[in-house]
N, C-alpha and C. Protein backbone atom coordinates (compact mmCIF):
# COMPACT_ATOMS: atom_id res chain seq x y z
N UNK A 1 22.90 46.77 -31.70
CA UNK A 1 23.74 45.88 -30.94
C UNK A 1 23.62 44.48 -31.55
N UNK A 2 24.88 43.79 -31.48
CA UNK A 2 24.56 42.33 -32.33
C UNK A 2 24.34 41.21 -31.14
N UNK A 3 24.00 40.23 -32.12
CA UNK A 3 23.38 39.61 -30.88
C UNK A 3 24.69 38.61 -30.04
N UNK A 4 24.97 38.45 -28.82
CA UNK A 4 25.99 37.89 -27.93
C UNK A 4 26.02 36.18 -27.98
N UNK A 5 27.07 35.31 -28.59
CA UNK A 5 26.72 34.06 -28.50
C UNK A 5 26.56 33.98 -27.20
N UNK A 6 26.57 32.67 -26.77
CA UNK A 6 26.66 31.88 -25.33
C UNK A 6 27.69 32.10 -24.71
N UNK A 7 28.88 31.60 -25.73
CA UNK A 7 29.70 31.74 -25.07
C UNK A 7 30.67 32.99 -24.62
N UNK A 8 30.08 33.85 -25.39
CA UNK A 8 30.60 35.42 -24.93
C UNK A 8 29.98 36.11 -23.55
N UNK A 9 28.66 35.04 -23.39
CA UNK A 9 27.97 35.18 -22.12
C UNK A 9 28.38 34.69 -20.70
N UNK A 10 28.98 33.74 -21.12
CA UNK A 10 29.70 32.94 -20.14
C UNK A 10 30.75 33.01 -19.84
N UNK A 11 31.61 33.73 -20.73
CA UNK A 11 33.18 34.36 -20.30
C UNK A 11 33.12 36.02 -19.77
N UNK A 12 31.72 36.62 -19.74
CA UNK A 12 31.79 37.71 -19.15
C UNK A 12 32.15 38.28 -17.79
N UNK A 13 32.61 39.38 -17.13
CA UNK A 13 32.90 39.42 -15.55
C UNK A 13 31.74 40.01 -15.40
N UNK A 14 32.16 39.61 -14.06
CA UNK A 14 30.44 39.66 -13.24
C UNK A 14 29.79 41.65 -13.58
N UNK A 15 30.71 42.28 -13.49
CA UNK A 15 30.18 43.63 -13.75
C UNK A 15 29.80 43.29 -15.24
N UNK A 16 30.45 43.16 -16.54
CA UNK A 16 29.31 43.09 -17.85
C UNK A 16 28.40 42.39 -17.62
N UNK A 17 28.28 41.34 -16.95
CA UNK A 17 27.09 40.81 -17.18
C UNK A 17 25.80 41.43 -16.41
N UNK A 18 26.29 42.22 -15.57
CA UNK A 18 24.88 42.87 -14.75
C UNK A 18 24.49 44.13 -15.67
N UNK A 19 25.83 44.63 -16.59
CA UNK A 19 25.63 45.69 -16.72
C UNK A 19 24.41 45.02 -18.01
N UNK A 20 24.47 44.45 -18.92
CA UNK A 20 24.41 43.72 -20.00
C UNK A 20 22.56 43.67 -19.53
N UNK A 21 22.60 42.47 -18.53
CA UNK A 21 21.37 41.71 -18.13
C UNK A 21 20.79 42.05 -17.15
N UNK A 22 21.39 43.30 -16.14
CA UNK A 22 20.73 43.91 -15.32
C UNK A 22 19.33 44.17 -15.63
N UNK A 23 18.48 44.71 -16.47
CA UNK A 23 17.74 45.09 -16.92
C UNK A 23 16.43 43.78 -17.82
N UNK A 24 16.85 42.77 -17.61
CA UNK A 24 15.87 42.00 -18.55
C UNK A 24 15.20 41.50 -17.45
N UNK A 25 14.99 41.74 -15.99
CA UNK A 25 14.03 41.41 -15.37
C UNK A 25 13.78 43.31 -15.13
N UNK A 26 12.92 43.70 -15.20
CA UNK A 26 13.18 45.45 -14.90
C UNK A 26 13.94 46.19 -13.70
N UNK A 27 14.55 47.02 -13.90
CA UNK A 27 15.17 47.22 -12.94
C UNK A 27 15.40 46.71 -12.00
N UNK A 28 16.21 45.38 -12.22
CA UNK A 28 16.41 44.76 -11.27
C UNK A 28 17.61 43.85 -11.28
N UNK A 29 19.08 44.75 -11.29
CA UNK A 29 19.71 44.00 -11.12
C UNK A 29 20.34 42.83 -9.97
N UNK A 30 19.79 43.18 -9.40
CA UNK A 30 19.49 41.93 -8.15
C UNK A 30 19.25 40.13 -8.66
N UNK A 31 19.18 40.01 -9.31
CA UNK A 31 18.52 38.71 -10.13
C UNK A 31 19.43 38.88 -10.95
N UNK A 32 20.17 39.43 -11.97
CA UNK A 32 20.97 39.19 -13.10
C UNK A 32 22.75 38.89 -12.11
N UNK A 33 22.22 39.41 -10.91
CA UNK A 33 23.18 39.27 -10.27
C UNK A 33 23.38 37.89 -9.69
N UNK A 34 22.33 37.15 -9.10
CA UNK A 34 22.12 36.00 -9.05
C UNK A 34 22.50 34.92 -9.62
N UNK A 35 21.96 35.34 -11.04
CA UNK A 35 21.80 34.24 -12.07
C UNK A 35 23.14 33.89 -12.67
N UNK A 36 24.40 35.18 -12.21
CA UNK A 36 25.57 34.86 -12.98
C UNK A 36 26.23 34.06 -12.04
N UNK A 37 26.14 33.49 -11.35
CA UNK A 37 26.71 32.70 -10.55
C UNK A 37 26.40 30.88 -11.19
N UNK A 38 25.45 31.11 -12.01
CA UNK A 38 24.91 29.38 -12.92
C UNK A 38 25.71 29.43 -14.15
N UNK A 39 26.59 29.96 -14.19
CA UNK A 39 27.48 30.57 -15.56
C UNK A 39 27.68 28.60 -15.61
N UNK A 40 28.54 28.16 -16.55
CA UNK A 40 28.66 28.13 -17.87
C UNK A 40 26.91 27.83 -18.38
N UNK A 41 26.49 28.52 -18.95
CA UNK A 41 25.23 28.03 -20.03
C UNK A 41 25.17 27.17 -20.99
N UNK A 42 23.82 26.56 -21.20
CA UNK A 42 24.39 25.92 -22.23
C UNK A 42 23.67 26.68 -23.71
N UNK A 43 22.94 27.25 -23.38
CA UNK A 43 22.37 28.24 -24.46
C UNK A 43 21.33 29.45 -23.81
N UNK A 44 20.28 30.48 -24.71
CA UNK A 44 20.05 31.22 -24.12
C UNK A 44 18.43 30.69 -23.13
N UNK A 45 18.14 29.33 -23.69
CA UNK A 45 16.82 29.07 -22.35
C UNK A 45 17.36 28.17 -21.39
N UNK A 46 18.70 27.81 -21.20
CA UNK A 46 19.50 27.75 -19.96
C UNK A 46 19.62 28.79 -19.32
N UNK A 47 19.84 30.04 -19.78
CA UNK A 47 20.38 31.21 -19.03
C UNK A 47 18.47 31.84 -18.58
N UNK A 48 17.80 31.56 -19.78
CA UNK A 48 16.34 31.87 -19.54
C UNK A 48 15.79 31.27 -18.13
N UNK A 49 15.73 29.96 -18.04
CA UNK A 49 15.65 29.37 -17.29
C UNK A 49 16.15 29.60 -15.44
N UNK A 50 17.72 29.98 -15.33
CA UNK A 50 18.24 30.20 -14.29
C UNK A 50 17.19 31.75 -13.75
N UNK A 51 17.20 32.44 -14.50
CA UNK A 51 16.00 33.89 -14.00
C UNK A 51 14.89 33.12 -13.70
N UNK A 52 14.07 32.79 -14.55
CA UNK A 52 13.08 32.11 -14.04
C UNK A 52 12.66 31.44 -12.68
N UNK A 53 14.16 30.54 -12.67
CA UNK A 53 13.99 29.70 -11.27
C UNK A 53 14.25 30.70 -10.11
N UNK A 54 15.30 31.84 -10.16
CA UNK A 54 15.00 32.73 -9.23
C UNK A 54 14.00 33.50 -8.95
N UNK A 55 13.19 33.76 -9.66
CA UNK A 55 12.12 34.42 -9.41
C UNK A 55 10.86 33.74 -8.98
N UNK A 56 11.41 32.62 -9.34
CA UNK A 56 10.05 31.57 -8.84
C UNK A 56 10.29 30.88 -7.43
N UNK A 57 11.38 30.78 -6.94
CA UNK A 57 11.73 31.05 -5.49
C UNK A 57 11.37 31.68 -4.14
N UNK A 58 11.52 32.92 -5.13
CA UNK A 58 11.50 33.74 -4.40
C UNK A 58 9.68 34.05 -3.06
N UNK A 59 9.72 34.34 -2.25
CA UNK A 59 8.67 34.44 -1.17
C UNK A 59 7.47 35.52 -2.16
N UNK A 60 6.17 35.51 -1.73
CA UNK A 60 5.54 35.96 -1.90
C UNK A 60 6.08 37.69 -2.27
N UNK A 61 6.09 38.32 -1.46
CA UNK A 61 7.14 39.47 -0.89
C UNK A 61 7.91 39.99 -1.49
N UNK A 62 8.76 39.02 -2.14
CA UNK A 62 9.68 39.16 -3.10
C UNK A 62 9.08 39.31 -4.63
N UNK A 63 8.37 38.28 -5.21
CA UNK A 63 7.54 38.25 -6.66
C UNK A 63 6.84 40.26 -6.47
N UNK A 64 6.20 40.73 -5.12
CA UNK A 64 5.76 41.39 -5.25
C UNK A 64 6.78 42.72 -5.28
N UNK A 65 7.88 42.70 -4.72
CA UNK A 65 9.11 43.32 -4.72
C UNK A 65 9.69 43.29 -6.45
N UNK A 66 9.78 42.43 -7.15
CA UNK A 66 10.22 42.55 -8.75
C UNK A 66 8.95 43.05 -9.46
N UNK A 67 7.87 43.15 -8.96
CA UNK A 67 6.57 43.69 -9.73
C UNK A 67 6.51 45.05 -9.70
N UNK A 68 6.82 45.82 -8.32
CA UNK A 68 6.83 47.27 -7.83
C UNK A 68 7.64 48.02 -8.46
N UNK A 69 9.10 46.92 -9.35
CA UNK A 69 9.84 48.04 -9.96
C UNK A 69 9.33 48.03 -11.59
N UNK A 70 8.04 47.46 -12.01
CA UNK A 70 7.65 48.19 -13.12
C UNK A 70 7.31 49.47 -13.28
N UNK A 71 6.80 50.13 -14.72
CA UNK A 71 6.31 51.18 -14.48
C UNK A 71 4.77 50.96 -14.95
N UNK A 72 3.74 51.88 -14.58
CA UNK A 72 2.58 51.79 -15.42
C UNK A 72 2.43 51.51 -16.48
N UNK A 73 1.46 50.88 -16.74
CA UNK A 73 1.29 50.39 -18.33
C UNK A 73 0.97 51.90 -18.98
N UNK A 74 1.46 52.67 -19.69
CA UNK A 74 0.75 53.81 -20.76
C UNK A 74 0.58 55.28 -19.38
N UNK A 75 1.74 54.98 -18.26
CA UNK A 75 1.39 56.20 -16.95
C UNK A 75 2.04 57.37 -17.64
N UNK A 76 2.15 57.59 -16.12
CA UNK A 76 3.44 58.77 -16.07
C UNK A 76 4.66 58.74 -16.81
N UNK A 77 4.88 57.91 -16.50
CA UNK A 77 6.62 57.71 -16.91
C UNK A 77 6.67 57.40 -18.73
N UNK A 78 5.82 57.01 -18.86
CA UNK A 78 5.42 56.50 -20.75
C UNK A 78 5.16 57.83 -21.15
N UNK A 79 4.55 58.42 -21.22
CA UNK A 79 4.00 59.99 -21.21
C UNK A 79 5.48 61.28 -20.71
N UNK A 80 6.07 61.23 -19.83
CA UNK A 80 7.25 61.90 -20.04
C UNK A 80 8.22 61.38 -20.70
N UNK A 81 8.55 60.59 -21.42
CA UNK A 81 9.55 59.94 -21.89
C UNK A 81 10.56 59.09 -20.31
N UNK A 82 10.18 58.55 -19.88
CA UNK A 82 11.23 58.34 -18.32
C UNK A 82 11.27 56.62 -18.14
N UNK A 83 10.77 55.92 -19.91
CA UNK A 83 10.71 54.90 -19.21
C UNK A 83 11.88 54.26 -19.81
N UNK A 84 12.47 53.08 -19.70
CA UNK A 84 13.72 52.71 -20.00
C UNK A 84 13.27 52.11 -21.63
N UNK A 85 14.96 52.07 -22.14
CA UNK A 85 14.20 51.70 -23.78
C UNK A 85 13.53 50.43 -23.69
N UNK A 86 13.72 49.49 -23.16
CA UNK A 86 13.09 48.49 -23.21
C UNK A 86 11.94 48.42 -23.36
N UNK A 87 11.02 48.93 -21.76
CA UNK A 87 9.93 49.06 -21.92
C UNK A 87 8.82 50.16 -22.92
N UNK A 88 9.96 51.29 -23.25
CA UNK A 88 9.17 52.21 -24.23
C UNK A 88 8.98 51.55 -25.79
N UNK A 89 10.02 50.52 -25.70
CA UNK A 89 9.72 49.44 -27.33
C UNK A 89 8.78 48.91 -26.86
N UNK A 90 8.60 48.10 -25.56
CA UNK A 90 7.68 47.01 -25.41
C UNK A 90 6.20 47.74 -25.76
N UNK A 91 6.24 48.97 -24.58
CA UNK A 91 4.72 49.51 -24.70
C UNK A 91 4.20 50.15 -26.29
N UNK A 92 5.09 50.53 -27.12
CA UNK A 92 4.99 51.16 -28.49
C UNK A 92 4.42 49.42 -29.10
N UNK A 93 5.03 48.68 -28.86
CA UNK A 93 4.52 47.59 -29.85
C UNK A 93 3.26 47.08 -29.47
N UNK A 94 3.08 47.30 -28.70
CA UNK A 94 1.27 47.09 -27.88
C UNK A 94 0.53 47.84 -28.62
N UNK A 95 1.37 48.85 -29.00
CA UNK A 95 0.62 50.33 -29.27
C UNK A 95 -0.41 51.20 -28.14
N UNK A 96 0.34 51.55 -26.79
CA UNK A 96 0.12 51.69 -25.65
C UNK A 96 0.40 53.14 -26.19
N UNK A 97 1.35 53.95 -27.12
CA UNK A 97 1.56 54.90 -27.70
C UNK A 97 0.62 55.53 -28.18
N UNK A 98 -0.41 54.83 -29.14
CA UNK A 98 -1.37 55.40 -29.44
C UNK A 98 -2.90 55.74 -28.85
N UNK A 99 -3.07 55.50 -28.02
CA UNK A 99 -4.55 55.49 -27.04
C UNK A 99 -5.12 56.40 -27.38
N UNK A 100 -6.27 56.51 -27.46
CA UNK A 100 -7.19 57.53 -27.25
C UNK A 100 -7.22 58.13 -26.00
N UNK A 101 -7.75 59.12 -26.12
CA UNK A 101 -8.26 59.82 -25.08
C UNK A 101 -9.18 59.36 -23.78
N UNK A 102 -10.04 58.74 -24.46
CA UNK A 102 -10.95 57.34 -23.37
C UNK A 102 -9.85 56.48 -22.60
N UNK A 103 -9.35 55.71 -24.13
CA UNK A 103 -8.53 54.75 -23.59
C UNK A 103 -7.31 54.95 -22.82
N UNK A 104 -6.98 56.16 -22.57
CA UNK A 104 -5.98 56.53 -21.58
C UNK A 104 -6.65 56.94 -20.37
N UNK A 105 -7.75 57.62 -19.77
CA UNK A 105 -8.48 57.55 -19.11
C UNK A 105 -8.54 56.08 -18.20
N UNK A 106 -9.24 55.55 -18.88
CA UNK A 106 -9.30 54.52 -18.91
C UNK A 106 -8.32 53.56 -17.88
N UNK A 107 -7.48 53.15 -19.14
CA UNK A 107 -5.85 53.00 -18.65
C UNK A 107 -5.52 53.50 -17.17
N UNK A 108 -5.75 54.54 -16.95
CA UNK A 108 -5.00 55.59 -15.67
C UNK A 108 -5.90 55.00 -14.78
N UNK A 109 -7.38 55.04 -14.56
CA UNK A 109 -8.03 54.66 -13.56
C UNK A 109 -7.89 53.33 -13.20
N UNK A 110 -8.26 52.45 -14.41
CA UNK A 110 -7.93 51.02 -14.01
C UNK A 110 -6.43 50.43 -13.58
N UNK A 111 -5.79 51.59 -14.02
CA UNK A 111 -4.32 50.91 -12.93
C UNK A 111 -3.94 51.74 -11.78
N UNK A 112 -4.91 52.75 -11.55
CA UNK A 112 -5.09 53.34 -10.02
C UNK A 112 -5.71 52.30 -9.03
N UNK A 113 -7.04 51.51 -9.98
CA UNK A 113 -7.89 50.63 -9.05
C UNK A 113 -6.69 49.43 -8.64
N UNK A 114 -5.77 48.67 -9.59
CA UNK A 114 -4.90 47.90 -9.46
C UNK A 114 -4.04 48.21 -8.24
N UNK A 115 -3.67 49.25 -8.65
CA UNK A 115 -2.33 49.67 -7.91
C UNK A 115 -2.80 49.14 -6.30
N UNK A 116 -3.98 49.95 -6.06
CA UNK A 116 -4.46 50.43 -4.79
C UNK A 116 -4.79 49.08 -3.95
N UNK A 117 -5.53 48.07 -5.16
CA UNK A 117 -5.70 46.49 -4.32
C UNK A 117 -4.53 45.73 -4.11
N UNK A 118 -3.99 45.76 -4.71
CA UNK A 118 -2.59 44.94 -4.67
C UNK A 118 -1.16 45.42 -4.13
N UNK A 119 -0.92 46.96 -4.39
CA UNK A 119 0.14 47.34 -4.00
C UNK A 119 1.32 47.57 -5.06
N UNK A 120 1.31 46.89 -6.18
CA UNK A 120 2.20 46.84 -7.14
C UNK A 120 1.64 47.18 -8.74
N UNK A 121 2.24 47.52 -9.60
CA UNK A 121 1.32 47.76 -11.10
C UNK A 121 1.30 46.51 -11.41
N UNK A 122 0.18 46.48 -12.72
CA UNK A 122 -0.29 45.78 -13.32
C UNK A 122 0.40 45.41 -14.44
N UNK A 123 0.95 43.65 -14.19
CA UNK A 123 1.96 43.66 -15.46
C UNK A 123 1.79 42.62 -16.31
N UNK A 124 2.22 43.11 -17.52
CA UNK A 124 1.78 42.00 -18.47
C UNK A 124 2.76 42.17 -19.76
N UNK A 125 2.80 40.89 -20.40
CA UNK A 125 3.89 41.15 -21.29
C UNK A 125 3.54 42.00 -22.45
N UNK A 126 3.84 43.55 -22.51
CA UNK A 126 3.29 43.90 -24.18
C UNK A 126 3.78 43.42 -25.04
N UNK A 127 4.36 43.33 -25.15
CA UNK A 127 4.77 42.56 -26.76
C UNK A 127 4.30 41.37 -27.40
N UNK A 128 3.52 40.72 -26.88
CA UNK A 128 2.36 39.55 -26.94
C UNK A 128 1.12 40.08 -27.11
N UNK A 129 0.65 41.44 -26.59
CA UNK A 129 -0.24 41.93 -26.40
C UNK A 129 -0.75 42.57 -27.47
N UNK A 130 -1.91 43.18 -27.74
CA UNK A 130 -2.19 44.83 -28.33
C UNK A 130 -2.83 45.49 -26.75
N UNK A 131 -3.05 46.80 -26.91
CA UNK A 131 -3.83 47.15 -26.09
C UNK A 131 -5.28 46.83 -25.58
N UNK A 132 -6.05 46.61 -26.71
CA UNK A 132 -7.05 46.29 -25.79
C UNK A 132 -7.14 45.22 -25.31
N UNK A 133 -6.26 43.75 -25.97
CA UNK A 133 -6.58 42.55 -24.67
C UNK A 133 -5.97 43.26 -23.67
N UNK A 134 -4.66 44.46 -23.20
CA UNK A 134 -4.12 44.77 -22.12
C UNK A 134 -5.28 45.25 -20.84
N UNK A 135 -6.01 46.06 -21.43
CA UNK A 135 -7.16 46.75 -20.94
C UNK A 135 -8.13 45.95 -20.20
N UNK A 136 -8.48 44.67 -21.45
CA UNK A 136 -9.16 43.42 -21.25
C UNK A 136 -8.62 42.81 -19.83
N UNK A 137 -7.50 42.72 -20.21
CA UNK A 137 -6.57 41.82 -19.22
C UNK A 137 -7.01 42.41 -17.86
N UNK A 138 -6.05 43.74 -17.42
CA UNK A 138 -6.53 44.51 -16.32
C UNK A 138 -7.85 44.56 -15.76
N UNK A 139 -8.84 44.89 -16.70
CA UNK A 139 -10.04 44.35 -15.78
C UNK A 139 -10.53 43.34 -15.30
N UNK A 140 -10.07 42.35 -15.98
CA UNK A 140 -10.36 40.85 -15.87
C UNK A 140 -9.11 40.41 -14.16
N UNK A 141 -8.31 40.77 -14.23
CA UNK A 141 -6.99 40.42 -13.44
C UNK A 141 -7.60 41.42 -12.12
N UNK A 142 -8.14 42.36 -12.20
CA UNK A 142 -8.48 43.25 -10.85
C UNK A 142 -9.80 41.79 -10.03
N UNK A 143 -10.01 40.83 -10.14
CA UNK A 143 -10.71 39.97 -9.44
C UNK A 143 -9.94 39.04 -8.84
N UNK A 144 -9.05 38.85 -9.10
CA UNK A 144 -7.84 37.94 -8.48
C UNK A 144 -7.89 38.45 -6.98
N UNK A 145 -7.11 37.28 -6.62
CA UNK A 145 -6.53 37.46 -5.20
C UNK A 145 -4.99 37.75 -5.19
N UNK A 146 -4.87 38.96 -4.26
CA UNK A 146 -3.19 39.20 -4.05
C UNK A 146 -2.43 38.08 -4.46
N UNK A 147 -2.05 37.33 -3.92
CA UNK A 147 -1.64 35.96 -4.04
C UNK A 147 -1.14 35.84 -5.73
N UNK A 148 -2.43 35.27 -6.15
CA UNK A 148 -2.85 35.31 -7.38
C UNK A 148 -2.01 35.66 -7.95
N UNK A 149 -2.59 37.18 -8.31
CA UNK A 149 -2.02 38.48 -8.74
C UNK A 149 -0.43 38.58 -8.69
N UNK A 150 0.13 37.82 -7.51
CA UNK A 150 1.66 38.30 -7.61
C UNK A 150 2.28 37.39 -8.67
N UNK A 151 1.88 35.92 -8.36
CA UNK A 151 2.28 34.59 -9.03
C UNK A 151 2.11 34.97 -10.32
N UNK A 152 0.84 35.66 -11.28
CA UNK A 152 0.20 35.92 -12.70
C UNK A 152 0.92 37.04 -12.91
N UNK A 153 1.63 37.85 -12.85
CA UNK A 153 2.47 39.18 -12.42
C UNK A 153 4.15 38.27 -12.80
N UNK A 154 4.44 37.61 -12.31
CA UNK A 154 5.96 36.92 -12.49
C UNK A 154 6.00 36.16 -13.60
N UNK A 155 4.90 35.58 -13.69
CA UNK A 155 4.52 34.42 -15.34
C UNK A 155 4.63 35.59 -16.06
N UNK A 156 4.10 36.46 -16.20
CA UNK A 156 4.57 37.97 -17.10
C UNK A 156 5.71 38.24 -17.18
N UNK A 157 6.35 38.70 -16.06
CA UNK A 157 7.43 39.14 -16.00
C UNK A 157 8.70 38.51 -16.96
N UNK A 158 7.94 37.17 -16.78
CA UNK A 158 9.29 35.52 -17.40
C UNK A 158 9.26 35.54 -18.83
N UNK A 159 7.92 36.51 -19.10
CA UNK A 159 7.94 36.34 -20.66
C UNK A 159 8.54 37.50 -21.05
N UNK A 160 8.54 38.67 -20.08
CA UNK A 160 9.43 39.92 -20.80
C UNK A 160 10.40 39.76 -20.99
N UNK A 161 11.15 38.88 -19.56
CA UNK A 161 12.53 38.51 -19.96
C UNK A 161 13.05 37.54 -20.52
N UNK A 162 12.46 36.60 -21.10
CA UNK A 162 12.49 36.36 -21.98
C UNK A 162 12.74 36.84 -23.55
N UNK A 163 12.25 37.82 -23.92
CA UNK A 163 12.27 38.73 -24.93
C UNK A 163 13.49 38.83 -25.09
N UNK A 164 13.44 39.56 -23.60
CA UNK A 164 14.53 40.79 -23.58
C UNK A 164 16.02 40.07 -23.58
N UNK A 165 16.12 38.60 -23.34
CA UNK A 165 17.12 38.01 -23.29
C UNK A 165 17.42 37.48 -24.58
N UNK A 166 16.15 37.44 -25.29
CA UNK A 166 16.67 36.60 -27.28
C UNK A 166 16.73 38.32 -28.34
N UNK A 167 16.44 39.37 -27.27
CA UNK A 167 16.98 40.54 -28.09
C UNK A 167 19.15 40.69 -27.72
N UNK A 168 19.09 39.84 -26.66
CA UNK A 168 20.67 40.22 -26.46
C UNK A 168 21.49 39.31 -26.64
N UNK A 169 20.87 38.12 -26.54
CA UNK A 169 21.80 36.69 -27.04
C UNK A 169 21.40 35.84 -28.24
N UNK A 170 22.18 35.37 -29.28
CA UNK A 170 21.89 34.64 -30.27
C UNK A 170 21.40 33.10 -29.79
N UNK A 171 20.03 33.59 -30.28
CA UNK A 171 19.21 32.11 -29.70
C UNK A 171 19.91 30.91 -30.78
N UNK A 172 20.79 31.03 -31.56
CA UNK A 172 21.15 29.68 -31.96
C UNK A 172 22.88 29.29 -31.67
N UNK A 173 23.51 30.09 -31.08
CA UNK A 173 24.25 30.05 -30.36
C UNK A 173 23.97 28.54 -29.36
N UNK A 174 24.95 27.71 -29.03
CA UNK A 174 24.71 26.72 -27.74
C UNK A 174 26.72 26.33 -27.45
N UNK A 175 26.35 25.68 -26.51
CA UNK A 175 28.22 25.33 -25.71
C UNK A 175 28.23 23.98 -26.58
């Protein structure tokens, strides 16, 4: 796919653009839905930006509501093939693909222990990552407070979509 100037972003109808950007916060077109309402942009960390500020809005409740629709880091869904391409690039470039046997172990329990304190998976941007700071991360992040945890969980989130927004729009593109 090539990459979308600005302004092909900004003349889109509201259905391409969800269909388009639905997905760069995870499953969640709820927010891409939002954000097209700040249309004209003036480039892609204007449009970066408008997600951001919605999600940073949003109530406790909510941050923890855009966290719940991740999937496990290296779970179920990575392991059947069920996760969307996005995240199956993201987690392959971590190299969340390759684990050992320990380190999937591992992996599975420490985001059982996550899951279970907090309510939501454990998220973090892979593509910044390798696996073991991920691993690192998770154990280190299971001492947080809910709270915490949701707020450090969305600062993640801002960097996936982020990514995921300079994989679909030409970052030198501007109005």
């Amino acid at each position: 796919m090539s990459l979308k100037p600005i302004s092909a972003v900004n003349s889109m109808s509201y259905e391409d653009f969800i269909s388009i950007f639905g997905n760069v916060i995870e499953h969640c077109s709820l927010c891409a839905a939002a954000v097209w309402r700040d249309r004209p942009f003036s480039d892609v960390n204007s449009l970066h930006k408008s997600f951001c500020q919605f999600a940073d809005q949003l109530p406790i409740g909510g941050k923890e509501g855009i966290l719940r629709l991740h999937p496990d880091l290296a779970g179920r869904l990575a392991m059947s093939g069920g996760l969307t391409n996005e995240s199956t690039k993201e987690q392959q470039s971590a190299g969340l693909n390759t684990l050992t046997d320990q380190e999937k172990q591992n992996m599975h329990d420490l985001n059982q222990q996550y899951k279970q304190k907090f309510g939501f998976p454990f998220v973090i941007c892979a593509r910044e990552n390798k696996k073991e700071a991920i691993l690192t991360g998770l154990e280190r992040r299971l001492n947080n407070s809910g709270e915490t945890e949701a707020v450090t969980g969305v600062e993640e989130v801002k960097k996936i979509c982020r990514l995921r927004l300079l994989d679909i729009v030409d970052s030198s593109s501007k109005l």
